[in-house]
Protein backbone atom coordinates (compact mmCIF):
# COMPACT_ATOMS: atom_id res chain seq x y z
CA UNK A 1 8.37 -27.18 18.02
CA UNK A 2 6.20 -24.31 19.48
CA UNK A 3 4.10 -21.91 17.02
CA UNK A 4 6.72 -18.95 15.57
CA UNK A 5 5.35 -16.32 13.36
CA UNK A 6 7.35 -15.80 10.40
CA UNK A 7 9.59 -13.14 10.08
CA UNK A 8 8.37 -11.67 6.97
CA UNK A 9 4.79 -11.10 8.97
CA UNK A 10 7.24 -9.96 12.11
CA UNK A 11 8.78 -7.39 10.15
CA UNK A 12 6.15 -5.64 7.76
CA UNK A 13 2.84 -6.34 10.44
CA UNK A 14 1.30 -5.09 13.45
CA UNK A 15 -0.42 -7.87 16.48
CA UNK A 16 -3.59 -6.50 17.26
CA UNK A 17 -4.93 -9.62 18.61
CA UNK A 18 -4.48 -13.17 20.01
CA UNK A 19 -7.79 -15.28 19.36
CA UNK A 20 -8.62 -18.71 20.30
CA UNK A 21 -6.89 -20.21 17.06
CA UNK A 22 -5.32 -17.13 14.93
CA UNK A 23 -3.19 -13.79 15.34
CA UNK A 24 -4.81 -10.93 14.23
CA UNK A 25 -2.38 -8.73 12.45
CA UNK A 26 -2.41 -5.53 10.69
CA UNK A 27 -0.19 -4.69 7.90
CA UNK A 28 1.54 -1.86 8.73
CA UNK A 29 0.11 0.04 5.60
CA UNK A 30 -1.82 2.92 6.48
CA UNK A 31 -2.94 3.35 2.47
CA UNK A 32 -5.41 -0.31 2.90
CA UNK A 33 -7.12 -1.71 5.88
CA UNK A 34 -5.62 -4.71 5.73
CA UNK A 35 -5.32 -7.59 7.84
CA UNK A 36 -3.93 -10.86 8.55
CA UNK A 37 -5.00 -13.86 10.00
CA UNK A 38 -2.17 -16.33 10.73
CA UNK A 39 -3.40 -19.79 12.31
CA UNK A 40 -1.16 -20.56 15.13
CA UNK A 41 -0.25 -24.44 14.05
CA UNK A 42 3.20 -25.30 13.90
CA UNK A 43 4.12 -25.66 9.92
CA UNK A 44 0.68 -25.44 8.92
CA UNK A 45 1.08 -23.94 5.16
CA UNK A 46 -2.48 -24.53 3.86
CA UNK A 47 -5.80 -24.65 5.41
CA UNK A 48 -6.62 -28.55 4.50
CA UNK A 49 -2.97 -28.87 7.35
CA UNK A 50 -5.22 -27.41 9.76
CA UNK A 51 -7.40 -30.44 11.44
CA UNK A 52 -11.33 -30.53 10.92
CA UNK A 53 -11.51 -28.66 14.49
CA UNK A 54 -8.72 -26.44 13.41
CA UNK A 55 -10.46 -25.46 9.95
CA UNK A 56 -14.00 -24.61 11.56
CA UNK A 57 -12.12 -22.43 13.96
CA UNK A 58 -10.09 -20.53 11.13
CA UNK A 59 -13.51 -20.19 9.56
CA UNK A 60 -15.38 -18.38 12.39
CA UNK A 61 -12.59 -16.07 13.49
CA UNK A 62 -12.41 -15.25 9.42
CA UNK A 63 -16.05 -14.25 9.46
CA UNK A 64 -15.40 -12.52 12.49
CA UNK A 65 -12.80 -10.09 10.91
CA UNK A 66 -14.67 -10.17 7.62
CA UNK A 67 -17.92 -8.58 9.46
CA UNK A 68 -15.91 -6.06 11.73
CA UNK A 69 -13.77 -4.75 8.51
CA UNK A 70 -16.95 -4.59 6.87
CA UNK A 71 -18.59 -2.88 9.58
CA UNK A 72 -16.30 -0.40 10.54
CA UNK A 73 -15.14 0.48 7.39
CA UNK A 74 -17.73 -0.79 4.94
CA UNK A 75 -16.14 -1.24 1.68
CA UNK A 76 -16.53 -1.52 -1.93
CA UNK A 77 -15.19 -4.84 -2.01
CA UNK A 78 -13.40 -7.18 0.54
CA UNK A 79 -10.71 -8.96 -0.60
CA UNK A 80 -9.98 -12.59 1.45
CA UNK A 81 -6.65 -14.23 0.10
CA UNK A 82 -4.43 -16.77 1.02
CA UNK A 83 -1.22 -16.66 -1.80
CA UNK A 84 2.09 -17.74 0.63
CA UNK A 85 3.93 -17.00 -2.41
CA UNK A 86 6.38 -15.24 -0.41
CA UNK A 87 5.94 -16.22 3.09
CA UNK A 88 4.90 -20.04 3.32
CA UNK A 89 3.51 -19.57 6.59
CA UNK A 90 -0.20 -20.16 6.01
CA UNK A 91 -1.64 -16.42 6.32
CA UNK A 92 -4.65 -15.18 5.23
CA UNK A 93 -5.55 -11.41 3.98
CA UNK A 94 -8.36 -9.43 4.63
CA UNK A 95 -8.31 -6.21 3.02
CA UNK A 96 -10.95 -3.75 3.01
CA UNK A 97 -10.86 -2.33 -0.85
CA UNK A 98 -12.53 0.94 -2.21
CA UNK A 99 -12.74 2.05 -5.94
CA UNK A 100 -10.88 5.21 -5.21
CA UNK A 101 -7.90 3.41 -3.27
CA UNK A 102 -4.48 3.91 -4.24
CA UNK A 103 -3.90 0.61 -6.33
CA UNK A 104 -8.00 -0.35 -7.28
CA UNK A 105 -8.42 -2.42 -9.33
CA UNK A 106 -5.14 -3.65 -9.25
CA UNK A 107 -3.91 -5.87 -6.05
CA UNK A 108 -2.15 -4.12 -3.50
CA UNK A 109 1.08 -6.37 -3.25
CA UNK A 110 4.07 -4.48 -4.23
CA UNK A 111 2.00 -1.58 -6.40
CA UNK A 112 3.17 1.35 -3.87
CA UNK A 113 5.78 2.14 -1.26
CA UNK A 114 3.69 1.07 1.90
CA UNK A 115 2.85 3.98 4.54
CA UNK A 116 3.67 3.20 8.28
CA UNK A 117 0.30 4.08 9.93
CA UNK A 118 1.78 6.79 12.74
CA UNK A 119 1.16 6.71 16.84
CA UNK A 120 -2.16 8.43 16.16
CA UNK A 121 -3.66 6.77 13.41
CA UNK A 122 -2.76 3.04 14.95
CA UNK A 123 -4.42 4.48 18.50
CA UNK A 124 -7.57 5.46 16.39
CA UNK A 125 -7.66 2.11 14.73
CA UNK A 126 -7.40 0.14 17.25
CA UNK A 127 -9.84 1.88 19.12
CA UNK A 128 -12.57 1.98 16.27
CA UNK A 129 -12.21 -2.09 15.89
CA UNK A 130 -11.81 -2.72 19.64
CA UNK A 131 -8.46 -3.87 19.82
């Protein structure tokens, strides 16, 4: 079986990127930076299904995002999660959190109607993160 991202992630994200071992996506919520790394492994659903080689991979390209988000948009807080709750796929967040966004303290899941980030805003964000 090849690598298929799910279609939850299909649906509500944006691909930004293709890395060595992940997809960079963005959730297509203009109200939160927020982004998703999804390991491209077959089934994988947690990080210990990832092999050794797999795991220290995940880790860099994590660090990676984590510095650019904090970087470019230099947060209050940066959130790193991986729930699968609702998609099993193994995913993990990376949301750039400020004490004056819509849902702080609170999570983001499910809190507000999300905000399609428009032609211009997506074109400005990928530009800022080199994407």
């Amino acid at each position: 079986m090849a690598f298929e991202l799910a279609p939850e992630l299909q649906r509500d994200c944006i691909e930004l990127a293709s890395w060595p071992l992940c997809k960079v996506l963005l959730m297509n919520d203009s109200q939160y930076p927020w982004f998703i790394l999804v390991p491209q492994v077959e089934g994988a659903r947690e990080i210990i299904d990832l092999t050794e080689t797999q795991q220290s991979q995940f880790w860099q390209e994590s660090k990676q995002l984590s510095e650019l988000l904090m970087a470019v948009f230099t947060p209050d807080k940066l959130n790193v999660a991986a729930l699968g709750n609702m998609v099993p796929q193994l995913h993990v967040h990376h949301i750039a959190r400020y004490t004056h966004d819509v849902a702080w303290p609170k999570p983001v899941w499910g809190l507000h109607p999300a905000q399609p980030y428009s032609d211009s805003q997506l074109l400005a964000l990928k530009k800022a993160l080199s994407f």
